[in-house]
C-alpha atoms as a PDB file:
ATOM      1  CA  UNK A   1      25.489   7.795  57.970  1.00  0.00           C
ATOM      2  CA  UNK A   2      23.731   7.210  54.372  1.00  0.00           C
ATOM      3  CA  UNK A   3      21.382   9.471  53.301  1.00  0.00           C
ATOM      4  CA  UNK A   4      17.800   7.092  53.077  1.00  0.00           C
ATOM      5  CA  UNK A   5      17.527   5.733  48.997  1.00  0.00           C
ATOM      6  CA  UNK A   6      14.167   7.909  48.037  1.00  0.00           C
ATOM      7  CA  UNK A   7      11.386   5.652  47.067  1.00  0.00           C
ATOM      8  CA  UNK A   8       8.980   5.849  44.453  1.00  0.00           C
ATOM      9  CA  UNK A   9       5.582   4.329  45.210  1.00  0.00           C
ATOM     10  CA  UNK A  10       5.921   1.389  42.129  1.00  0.00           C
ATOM     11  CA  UNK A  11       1.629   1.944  41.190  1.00  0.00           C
ATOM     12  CA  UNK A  12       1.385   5.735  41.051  1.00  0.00           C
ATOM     13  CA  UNK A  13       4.810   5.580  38.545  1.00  0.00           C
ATOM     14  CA  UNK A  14       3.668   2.723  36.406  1.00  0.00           C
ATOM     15  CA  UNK A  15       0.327   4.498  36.162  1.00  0.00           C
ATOM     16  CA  UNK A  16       2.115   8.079  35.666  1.00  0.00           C
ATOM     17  CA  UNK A  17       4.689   6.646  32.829  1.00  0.00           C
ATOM     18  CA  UNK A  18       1.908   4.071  31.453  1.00  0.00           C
ATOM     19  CA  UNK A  19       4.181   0.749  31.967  1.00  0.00           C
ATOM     20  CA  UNK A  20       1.779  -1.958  32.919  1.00  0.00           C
ATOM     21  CA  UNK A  21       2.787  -5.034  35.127  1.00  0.00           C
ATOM     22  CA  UNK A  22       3.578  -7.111  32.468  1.00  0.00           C
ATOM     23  CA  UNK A  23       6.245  -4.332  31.308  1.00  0.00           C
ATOM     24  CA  UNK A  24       7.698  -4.073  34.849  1.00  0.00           C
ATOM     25  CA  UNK A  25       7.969  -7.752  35.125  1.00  0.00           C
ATOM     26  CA  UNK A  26       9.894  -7.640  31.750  1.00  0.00           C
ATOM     27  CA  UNK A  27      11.991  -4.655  33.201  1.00  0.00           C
ATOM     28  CA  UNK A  28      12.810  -7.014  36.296  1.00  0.00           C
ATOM     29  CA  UNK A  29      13.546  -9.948  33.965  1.00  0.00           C
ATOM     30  CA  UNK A  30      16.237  -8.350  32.271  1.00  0.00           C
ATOM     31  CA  UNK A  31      17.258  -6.010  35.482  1.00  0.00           C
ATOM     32  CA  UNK A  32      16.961  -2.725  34.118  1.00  0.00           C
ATOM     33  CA  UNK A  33      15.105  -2.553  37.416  1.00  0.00           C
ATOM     34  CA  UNK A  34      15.542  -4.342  40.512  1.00  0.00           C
ATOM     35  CA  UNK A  35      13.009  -7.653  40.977  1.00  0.00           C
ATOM     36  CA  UNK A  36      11.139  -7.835  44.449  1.00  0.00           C
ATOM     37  CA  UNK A  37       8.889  -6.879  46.227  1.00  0.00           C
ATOM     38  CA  UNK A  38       8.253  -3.650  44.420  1.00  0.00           C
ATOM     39  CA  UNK A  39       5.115  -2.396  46.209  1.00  0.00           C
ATOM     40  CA  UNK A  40       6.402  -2.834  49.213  1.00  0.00           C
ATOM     41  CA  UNK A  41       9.988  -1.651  48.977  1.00  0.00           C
ATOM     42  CA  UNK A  42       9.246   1.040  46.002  1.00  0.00           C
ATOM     43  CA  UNK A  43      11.882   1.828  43.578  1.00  0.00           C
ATOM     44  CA  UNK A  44      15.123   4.419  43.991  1.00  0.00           C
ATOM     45  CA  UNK A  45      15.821   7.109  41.783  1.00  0.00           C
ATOM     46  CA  UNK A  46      18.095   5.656  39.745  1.00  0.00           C
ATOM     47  CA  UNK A  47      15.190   2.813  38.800  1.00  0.00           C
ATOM     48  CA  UNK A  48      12.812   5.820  37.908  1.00  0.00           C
ATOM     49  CA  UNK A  49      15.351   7.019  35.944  1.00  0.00           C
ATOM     50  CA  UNK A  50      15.735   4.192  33.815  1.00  0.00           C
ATOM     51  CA  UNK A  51      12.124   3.790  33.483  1.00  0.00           C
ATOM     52  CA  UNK A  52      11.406   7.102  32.222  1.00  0.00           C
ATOM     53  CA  UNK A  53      14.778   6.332  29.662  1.00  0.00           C
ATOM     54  CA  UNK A  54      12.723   3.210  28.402  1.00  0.00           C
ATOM     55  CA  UNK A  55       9.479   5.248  28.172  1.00  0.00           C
ATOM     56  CA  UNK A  56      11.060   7.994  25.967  1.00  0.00           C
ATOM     57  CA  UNK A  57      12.513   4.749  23.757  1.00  0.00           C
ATOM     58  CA  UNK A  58       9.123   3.052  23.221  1.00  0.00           C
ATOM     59  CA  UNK A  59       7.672   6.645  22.143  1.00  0.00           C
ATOM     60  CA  UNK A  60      10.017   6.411  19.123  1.00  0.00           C
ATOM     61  CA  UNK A  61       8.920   3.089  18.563  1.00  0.00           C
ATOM     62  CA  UNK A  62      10.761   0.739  20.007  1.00  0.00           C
ATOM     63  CA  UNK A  63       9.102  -2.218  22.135  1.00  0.00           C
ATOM     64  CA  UNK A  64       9.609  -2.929  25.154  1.00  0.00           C
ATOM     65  CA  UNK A  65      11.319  -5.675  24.037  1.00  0.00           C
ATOM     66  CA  UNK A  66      13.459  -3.775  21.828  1.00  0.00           C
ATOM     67  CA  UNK A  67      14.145  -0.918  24.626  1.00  0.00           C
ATOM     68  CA  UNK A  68      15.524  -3.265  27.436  1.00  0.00           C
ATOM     69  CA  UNK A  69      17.645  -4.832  24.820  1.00  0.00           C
ATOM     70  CA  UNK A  70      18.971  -1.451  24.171  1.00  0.00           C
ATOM     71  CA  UNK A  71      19.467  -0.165  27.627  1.00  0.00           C
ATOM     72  CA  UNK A  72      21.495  -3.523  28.598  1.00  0.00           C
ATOM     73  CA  UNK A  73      23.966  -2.676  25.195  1.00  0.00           C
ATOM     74  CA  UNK A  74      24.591  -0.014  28.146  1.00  0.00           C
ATOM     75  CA  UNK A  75      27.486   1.839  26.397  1.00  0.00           C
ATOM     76  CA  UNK A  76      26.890   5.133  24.582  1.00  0.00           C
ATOM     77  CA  UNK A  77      28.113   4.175  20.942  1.00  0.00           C
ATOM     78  CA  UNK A  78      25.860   1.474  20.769  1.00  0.00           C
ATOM     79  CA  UNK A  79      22.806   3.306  21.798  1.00  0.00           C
ATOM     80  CA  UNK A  80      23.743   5.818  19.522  1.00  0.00           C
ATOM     81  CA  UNK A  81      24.110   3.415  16.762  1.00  0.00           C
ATOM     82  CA  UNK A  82      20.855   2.072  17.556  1.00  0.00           C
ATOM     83  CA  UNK A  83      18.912   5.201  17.627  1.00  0.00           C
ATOM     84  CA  UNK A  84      20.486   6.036  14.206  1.00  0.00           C
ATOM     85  CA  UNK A  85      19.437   2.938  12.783  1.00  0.00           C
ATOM     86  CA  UNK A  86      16.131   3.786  14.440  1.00  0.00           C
ATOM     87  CA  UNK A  87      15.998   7.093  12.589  1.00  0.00           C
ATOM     88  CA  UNK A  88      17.167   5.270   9.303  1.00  0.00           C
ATOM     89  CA  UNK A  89      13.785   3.411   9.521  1.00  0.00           C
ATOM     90  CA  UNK A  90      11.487   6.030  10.187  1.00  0.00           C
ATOM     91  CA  UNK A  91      12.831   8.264   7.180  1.00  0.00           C
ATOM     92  CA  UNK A  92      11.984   5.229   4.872  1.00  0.00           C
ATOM     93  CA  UNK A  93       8.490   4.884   6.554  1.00  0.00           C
ATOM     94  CA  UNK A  94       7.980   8.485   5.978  1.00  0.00           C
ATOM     95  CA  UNK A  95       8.825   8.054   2.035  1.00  0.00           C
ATOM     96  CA  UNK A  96       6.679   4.836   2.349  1.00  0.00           C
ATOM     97  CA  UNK A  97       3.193   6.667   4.067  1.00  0.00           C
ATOM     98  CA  UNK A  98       4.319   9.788   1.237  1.00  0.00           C
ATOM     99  CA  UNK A  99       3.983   7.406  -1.342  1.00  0.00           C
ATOM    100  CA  UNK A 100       1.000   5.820  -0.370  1.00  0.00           C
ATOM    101  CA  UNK A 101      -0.709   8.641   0.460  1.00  0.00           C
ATOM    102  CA  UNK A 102       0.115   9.918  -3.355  1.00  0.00           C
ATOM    103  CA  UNK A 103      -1.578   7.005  -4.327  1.00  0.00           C
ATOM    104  CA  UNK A 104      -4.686   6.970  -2.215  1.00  0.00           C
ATOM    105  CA  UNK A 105      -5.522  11.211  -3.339  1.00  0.00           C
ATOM    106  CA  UNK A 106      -4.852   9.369  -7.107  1.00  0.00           C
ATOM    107  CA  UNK A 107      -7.680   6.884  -6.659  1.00  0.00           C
ATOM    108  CA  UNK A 108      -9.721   9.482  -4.669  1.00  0.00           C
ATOM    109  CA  UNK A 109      -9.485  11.669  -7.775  1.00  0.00           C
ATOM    110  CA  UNK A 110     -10.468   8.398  -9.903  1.00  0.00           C
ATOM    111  CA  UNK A 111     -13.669   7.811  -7.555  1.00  0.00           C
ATOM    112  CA  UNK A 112     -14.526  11.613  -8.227  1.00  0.00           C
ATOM    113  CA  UNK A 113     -14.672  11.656 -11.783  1.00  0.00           C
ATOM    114  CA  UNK A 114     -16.402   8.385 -11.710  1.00  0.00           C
ATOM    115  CA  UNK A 115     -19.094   9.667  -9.259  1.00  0.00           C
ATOM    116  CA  UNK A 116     -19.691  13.344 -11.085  1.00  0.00           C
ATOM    117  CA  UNK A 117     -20.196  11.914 -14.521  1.00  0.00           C
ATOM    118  CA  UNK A 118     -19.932   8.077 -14.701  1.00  0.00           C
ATOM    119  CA  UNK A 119     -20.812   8.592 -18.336  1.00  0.00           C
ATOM    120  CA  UNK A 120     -17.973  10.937 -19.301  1.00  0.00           C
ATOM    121  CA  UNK A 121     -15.363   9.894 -21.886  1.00  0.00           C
ATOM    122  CA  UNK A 122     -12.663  11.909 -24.155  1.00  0.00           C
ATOM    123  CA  UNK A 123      -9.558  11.242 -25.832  1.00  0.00           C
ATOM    124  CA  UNK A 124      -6.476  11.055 -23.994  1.00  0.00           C
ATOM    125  CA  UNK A 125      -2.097  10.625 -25.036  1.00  0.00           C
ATOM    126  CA  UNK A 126      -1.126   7.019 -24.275  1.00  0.00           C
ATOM    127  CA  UNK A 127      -0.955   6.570 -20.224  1.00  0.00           C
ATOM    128  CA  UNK A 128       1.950   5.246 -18.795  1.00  0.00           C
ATOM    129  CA  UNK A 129       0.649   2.253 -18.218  1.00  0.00           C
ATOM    130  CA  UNK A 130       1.688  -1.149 -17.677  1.00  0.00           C
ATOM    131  CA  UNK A 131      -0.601  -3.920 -17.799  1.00  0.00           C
ATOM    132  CA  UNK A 132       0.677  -7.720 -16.873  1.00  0.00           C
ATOM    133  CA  UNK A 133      -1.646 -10.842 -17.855  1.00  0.00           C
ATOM    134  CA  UNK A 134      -1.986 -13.043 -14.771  1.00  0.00           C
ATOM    135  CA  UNK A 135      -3.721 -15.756 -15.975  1.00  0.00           C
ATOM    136  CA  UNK A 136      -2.579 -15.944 -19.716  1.00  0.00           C
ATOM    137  CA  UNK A 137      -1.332 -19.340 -21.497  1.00  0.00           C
ATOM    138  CA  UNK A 138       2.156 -17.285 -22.433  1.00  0.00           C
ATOM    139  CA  UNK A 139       3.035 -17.387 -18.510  1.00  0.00           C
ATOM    140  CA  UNK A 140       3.888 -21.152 -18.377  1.00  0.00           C
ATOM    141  CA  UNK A 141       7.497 -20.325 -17.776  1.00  0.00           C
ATOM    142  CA  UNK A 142       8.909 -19.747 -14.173  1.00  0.00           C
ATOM    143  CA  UNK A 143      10.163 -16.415 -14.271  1.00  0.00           C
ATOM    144  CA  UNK A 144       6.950 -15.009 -15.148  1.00  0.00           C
ATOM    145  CA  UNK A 145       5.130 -16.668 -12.930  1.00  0.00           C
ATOM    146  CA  UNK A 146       7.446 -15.133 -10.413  1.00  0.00           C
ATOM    147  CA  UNK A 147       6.898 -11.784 -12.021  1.00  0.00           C
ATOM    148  CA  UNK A 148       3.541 -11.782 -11.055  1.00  0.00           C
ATOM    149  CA  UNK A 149       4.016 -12.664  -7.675  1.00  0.00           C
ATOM    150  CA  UNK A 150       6.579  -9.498  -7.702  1.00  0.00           C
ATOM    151  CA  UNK A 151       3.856  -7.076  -9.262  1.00  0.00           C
ATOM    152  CA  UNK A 152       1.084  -8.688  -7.042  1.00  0.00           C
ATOM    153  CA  UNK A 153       2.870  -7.860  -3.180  1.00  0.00           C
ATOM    154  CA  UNK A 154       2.818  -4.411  -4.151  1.00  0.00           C
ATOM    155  CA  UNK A 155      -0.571  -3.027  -3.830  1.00  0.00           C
ATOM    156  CA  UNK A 156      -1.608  -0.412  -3.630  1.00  0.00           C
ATOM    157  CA  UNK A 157       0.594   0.552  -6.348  1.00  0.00           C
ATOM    158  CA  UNK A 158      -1.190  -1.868  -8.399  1.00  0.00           C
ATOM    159  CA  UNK A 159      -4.563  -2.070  -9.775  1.00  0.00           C
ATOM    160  CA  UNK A 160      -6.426  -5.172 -10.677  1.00  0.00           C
ATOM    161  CA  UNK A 161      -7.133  -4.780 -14.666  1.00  0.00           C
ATOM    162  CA  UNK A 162      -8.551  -6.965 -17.127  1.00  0.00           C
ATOM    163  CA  UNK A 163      -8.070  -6.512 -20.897  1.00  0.00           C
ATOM    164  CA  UNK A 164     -10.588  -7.673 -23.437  1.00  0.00           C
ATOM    165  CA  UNK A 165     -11.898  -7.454 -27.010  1.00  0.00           C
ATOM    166  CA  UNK A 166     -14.651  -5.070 -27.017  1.00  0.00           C
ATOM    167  CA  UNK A 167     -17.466  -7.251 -26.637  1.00  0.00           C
ATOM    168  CA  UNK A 168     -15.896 -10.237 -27.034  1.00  0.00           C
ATOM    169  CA  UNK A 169     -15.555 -13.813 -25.196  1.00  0.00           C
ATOM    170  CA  UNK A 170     -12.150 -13.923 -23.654  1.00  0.00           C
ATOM    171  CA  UNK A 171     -10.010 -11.495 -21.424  1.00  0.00           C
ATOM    172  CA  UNK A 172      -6.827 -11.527 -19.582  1.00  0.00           C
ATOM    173  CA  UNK A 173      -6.810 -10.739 -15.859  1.00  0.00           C
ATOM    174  CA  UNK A 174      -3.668  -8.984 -14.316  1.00  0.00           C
ATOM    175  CA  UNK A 175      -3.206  -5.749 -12.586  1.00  0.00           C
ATOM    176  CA  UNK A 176      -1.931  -2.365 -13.949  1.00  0.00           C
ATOM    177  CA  UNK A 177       0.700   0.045 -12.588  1.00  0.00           C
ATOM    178  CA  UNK A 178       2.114   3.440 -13.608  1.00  0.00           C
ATOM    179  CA  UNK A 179       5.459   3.788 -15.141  1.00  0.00           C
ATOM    180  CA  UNK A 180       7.081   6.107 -12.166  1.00  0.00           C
ATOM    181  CA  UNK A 181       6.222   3.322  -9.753  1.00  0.00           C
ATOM    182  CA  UNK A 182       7.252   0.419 -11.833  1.00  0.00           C
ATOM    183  CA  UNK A 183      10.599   2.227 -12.069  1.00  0.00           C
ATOM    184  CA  UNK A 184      10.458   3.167  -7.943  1.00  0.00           C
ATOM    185  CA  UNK A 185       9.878  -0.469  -6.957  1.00  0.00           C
ATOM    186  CA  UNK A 186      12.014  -1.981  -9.772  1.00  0.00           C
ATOM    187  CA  UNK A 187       9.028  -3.915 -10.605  1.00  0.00           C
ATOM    188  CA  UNK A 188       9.776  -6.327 -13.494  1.00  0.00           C
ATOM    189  CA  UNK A 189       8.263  -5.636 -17.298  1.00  0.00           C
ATOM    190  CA  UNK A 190       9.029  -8.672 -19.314  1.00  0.00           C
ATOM    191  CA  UNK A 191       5.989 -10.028 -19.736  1.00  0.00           C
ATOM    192  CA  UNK A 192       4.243  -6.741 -19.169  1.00  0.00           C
ATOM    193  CA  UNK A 193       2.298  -4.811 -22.212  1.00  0.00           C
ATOM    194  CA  UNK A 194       2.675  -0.924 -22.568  1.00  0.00           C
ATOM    195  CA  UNK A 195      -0.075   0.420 -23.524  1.00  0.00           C
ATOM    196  CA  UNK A 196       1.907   3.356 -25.155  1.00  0.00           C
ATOM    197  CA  UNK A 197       3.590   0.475 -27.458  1.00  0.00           C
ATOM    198  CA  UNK A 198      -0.479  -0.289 -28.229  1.00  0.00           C
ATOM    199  CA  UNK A 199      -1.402   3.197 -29.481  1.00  0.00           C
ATOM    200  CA  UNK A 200      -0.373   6.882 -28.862  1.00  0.00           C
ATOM    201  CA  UNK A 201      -3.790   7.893 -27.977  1.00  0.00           C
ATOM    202  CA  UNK A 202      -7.083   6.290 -26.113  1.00  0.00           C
ATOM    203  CA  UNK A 203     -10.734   7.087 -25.591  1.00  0.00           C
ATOM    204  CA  UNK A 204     -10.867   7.037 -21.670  1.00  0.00           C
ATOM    205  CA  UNK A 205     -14.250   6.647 -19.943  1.00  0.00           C
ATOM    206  CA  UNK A 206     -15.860   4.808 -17.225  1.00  0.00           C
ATOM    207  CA  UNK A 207     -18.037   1.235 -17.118  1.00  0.00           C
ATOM    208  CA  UNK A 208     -19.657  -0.158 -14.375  1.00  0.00           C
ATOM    209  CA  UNK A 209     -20.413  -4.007 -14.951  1.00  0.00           C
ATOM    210  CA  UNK A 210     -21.367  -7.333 -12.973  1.00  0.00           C
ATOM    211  CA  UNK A 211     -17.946  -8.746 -11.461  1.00  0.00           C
ATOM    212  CA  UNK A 212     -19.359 -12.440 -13.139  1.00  0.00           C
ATOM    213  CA  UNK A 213     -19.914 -11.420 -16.545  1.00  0.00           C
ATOM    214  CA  UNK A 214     -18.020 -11.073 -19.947  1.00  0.00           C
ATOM    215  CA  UNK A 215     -17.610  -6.606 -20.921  1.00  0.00           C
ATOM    216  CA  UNK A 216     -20.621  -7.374 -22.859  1.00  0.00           C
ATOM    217  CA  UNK A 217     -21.169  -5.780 -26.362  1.00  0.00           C
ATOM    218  CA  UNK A 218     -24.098  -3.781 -25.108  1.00  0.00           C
ATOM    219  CA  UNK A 219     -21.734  -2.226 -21.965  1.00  0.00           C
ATOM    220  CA  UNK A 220     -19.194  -0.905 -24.988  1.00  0.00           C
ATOM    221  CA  UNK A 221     -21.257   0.238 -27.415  1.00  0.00           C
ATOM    222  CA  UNK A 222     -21.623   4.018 -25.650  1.00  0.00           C
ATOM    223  CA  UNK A 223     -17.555   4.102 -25.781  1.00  0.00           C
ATOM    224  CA  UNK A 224     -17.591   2.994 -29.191  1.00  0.00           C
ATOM    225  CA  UNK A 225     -20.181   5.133 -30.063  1.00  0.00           C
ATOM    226  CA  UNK A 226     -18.128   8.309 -28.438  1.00  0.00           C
ATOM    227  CA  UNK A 227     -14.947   7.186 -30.427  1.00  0.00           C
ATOM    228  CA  UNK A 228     -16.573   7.281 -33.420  1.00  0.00           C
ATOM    229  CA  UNK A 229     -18.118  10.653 -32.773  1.00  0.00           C
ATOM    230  CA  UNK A 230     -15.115  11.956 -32.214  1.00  0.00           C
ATOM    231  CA  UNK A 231     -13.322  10.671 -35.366  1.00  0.00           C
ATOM    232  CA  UNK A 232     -11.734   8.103 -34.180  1.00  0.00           C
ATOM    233  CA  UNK A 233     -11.876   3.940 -34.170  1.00  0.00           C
ATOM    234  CA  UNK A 234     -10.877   1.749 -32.073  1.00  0.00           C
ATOM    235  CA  UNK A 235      -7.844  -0.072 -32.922  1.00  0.00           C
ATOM    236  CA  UNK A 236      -7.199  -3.113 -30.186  1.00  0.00           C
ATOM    237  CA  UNK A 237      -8.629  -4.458 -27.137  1.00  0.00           C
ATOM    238  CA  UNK A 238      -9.874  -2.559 -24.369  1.00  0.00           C
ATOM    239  CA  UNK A 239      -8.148  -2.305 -20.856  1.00  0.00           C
ATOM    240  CA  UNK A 240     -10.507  -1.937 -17.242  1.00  0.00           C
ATOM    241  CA  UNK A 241      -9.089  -0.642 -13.853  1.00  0.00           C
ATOM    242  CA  UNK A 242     -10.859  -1.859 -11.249  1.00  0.00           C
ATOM    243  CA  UNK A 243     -11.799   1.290  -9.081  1.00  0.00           C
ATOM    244  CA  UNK A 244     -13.973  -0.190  -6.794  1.00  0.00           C
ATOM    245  CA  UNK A 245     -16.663  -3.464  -6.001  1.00  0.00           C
ATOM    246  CA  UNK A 246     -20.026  -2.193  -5.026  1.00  0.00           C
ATOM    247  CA  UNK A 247     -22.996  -4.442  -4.351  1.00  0.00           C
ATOM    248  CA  UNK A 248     -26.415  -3.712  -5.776  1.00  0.00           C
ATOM    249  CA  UNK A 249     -29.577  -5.634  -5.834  1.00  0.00           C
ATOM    250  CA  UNK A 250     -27.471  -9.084  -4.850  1.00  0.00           C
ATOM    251  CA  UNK A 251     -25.081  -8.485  -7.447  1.00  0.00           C
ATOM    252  CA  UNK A 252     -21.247  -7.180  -7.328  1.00  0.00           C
ATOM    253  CA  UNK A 253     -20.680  -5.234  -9.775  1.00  0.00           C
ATOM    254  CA  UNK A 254     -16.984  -3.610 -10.679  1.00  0.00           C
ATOM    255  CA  UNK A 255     -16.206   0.424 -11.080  1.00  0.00           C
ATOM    256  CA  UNK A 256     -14.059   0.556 -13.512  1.00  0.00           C
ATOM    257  CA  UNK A 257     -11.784   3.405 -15.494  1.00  0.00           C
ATOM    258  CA  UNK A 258     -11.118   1.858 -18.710  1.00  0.00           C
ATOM    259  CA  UNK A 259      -8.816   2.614 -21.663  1.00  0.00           C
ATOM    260  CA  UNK A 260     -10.130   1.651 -25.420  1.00  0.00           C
ATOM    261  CA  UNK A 261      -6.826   2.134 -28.275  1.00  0.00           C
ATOM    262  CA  UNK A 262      -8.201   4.517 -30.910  1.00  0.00           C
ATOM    263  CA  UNK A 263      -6.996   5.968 -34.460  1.00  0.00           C
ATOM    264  CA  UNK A 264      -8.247   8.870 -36.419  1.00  0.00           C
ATOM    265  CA  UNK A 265     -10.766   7.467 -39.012  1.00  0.00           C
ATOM    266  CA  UNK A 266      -9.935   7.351 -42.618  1.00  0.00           C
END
């Protein structure tokens, strides 16, 4: 006679593996498990066995979805092949969260400076940065239009930037990214400006200013004041990264690092 099929009471297993109903109905769908009456009739062994399979799957990440699909490939190679494609993409989200992650402690050292001494400036080498115009009447054609949209889907690699004549009336809006991940990304630089093809070295210092307004004369005239004490002019327009928007009194105002060209004096 046949030994009796052991029986798993269907509540206290979706509870113990954390499948709710809507997953078992899904498993029953695609008869991984056996459709029914499952609370009556519980489930055999072999049904457990598979559900604890597709609960091991969706803790790498796979859906449920994605985890009956796999189970019904059924043969070994292709599960194997899945799970290695599976590994593939969590190596490349672990270089993706490393990257960002280099990024974020790179703006977190940015907000530090800013907050110990917002007034603190000194000559710097030429950063390795790359600044691309956005709105700019040299970016009629199509491929730099499409350039932008490449350098734009990549935040937070980028930051927005605006670069303007020291108190004057017009800037140019863009965003601003360092050479290593220009080159990482394969970001294009066509239309881009290098700021070490501006000047080999730059008076770097900090602004805060309203979000609406112009860089007013009055907002540079401590950073020109600080090149000059130092011996130096300033040679070409002046370059803000947007750190941060903060709102004060009604009015956004923009935390900025920003980047002034200088020269030794004469």
């Amino acid at each position: 006679m046949e030994a009796p099929r052991p029986l798993f009471d269907l509540t206290k297993l979706s509870h113990w593996l954390g499948i709710s109903d809507n997953g078992l109905l899904l498993y029953a769908r695609e008869k991984i498990i056996p459709d029914g009456d499952h609370g009556g009739n519980g489930l055999g062994i072999s049904d457990c066995g598979k559900l604890f399979q597709s609960r091991i799957l969706t803790g790498f990440g796979f859906t449920i979805k994605e985890a009956t699909g796999m189970m019904r490939q059924c043969d070994f190679e292709s599960q194997h092949q899945t799970l290695d494609e599976m590994e593939c993409a969590m190596q490349d989200e672990l270089v993706s969260l490393a990257e960002r992650l280099r990024c974020l402690h790179q703006w977190q050292g940015l907000l530090r400076e800013f907050h110990a001494d917002p007034e603190a400036c000194c000559i710097v080498p030429a950063p390795d940065l790359y600044f691309l115009p956005i709105h700019d009447q040299d970016l009629h054609a199509s491929d730099a239009q499409d350039h932008c949209a490449q350098w734009l889907s990549q935040a937070p690699y980028i930051i927005p930037t605006i670069m303007a004549q020291p108190g004057g009336n017009q800037a140019w809006y863009g965003a601003s990214a360092n050479l290593r991940d220009i080159r990482r990304l394969a970001l294009p630089t066509d239309h881009a400006i290098s700021l070490a093809q501006r000047s080999e070295l730059y008076l770097r210092g900090f602004l805060r200013y309203p979000s609406e307004s112009f860089i007013t004369p009055q907002l540079c005239t401590r950073l020109l004041e600080a090149a000059r004490n130092k011996g130096y002019q300033v040679t070409g327009p002046l370059f803000s990264r947007h750190l941060l928007c903060e709102q004060v009194d009604d009015i956004w105002q923009y935390c900025a690092e920003v980047y002034l060209p200088v020269s030794r004096q004469a």
